[in-house]
N, C-alpha and C. Protein backbone atom coordinates (compact mmCIF):
# COMPACT_ATOMS: atom_id res chain seq x y z
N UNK A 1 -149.53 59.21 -67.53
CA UNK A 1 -150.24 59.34 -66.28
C UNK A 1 -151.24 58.19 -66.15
N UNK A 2 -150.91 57.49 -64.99
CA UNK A 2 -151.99 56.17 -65.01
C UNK A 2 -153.63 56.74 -64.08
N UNK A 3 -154.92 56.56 -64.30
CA UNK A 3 -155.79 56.55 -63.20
C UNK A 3 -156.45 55.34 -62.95
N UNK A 4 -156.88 55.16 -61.95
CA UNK A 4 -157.19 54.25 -61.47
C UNK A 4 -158.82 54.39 -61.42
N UNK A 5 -159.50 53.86 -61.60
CA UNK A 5 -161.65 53.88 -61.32
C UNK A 5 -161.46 52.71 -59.73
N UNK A 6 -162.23 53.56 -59.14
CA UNK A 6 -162.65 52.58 -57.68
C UNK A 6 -164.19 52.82 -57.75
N UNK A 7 -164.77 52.01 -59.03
CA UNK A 7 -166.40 52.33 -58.78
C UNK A 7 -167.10 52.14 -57.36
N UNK A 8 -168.16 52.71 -57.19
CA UNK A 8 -169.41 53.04 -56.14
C UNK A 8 -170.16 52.01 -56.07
N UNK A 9 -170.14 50.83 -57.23
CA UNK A 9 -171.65 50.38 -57.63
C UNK A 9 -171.82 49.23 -56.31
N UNK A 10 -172.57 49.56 -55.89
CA UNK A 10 -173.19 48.02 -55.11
C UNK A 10 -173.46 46.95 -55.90
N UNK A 11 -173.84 47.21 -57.22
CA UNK A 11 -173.93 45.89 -57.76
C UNK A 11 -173.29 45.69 -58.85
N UNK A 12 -173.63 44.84 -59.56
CA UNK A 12 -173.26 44.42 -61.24
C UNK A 12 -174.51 45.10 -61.99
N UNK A 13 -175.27 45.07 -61.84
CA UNK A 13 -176.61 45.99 -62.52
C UNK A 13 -176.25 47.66 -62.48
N UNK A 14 -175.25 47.98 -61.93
CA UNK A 14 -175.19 49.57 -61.28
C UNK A 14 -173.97 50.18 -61.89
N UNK A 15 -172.79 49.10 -61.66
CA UNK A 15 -171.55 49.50 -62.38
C UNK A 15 -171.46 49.84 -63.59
N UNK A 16 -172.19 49.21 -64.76
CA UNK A 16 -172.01 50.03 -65.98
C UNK A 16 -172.15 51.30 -66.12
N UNK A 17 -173.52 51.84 -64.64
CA UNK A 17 -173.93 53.22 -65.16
C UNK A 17 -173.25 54.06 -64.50
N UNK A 18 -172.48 53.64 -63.36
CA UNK A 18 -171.44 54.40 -62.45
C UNK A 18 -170.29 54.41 -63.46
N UNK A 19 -169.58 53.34 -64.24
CA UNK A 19 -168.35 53.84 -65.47
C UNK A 19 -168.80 54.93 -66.50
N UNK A 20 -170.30 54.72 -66.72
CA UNK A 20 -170.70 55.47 -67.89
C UNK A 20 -170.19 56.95 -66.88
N UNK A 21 -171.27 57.37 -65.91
CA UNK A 21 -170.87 58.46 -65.43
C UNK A 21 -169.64 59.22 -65.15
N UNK A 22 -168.57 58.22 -64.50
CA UNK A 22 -167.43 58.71 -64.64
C UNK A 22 -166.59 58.77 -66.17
N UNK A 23 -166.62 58.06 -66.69
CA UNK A 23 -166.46 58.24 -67.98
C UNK A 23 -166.97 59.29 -68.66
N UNK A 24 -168.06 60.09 -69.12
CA UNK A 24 -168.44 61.38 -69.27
C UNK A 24 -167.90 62.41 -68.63
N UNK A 25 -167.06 62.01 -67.61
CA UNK A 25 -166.52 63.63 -66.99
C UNK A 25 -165.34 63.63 -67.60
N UNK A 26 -164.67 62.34 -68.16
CA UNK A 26 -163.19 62.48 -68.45
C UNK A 26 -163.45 62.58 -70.14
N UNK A 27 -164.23 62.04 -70.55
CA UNK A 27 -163.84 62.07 -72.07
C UNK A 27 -165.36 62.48 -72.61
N UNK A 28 -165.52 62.91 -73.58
CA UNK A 28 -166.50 63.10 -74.17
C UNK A 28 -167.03 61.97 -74.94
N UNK A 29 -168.32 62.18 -75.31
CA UNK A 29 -168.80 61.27 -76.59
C UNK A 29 -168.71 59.56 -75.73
N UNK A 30 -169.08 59.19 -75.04
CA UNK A 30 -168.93 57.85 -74.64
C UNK A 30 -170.25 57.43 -74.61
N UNK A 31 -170.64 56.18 -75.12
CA UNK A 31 -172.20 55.66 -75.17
C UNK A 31 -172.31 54.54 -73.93
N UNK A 32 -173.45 55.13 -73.41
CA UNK A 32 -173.97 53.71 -72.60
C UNK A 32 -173.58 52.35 -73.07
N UNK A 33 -173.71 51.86 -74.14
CA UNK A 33 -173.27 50.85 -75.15
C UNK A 33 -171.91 50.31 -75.03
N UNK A 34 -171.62 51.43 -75.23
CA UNK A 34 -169.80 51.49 -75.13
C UNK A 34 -169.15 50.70 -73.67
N UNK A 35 -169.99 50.83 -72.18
CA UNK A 35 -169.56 50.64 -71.18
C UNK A 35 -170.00 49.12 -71.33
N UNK A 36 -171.34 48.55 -71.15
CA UNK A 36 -171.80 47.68 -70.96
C UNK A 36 -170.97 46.46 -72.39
N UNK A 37 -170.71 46.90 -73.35
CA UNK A 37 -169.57 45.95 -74.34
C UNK A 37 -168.61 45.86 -73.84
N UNK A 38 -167.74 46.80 -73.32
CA UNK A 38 -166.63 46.56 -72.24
C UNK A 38 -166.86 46.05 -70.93
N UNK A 39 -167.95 46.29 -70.36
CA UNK A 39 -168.01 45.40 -69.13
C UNK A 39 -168.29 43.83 -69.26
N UNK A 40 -168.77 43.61 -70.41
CA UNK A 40 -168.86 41.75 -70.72
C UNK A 40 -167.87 41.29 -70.81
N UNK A 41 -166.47 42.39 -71.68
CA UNK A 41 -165.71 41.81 -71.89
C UNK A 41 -164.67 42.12 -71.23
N UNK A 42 -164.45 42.53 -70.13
CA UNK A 42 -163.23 42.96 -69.06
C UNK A 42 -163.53 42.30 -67.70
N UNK A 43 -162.82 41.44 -66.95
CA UNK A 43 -162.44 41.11 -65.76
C UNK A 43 -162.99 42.17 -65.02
N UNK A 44 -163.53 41.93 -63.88
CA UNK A 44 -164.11 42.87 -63.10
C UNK A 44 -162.82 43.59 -62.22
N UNK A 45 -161.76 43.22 -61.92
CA UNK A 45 -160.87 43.98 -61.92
C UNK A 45 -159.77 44.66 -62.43
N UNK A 46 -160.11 44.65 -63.93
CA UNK A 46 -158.90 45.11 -64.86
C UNK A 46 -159.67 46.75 -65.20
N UNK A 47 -160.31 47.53 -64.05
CA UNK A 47 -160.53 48.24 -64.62
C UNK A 47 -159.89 49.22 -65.60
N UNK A 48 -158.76 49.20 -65.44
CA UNK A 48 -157.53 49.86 -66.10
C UNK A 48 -157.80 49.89 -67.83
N UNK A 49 -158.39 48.55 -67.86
CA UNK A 49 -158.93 48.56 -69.56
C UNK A 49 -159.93 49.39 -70.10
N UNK A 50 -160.62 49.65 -69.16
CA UNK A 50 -161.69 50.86 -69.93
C UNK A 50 -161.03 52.32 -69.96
N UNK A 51 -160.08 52.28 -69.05
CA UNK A 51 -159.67 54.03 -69.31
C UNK A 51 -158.45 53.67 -70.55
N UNK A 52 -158.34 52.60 -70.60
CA UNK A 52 -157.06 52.76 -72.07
C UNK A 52 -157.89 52.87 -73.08
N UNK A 53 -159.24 52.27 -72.88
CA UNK A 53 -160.02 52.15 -74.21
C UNK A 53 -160.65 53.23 -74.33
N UNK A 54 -160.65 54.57 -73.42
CA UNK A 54 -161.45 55.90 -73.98
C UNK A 54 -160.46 56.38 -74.36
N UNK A 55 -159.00 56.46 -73.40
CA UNK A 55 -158.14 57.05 -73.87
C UNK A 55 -157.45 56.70 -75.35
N UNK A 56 -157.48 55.53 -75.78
CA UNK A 56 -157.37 55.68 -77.51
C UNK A 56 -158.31 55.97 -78.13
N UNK A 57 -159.61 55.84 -77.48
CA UNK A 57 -160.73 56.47 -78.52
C UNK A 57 -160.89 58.11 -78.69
N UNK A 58 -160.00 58.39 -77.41
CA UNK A 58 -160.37 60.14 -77.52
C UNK A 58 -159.12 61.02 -78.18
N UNK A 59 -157.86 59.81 -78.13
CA UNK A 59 -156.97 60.28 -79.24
C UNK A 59 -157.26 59.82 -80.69
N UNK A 60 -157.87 58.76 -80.83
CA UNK A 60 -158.24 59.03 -82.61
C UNK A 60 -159.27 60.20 -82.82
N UNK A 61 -159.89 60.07 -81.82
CA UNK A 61 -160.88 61.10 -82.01
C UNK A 61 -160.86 62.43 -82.57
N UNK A 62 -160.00 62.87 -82.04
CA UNK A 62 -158.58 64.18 -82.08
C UNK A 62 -158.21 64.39 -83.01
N UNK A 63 -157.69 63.09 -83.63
CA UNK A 63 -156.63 63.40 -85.33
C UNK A 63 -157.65 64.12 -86.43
């Protein structure tokens, strides 16, 4: 199942905390930290990379 994020943020100062937020509803355990390391390092439109990157973190998580 693919999802897609269409963040809210008006800005670049805003979007980390709008992924953080949506990110907490889908997966547990995600750090502020966690978003803003992935947002340095992801294309502002690949959002697709941060939901692969909770989604393997919330299946190791699991094992």
């Amino acid at each position: 199942m693919t999802t897609e994020i269409f963040p809210k943020a008006k800005t670049l100062v805003e979007e980390p905390l709008v992924l953080h937020t949506y990110a907490t509803k889908c997966w547990q355990n995600v750090r502020l930290s966690d978003i803003f390391r992935l947002r340095l390092n992801t294309e502002r439109n690949d959002w697709h990379q941060y939901i692969g990157h909770f989604n393997d973190s919330s299946e190791e998580s699991a094992r």
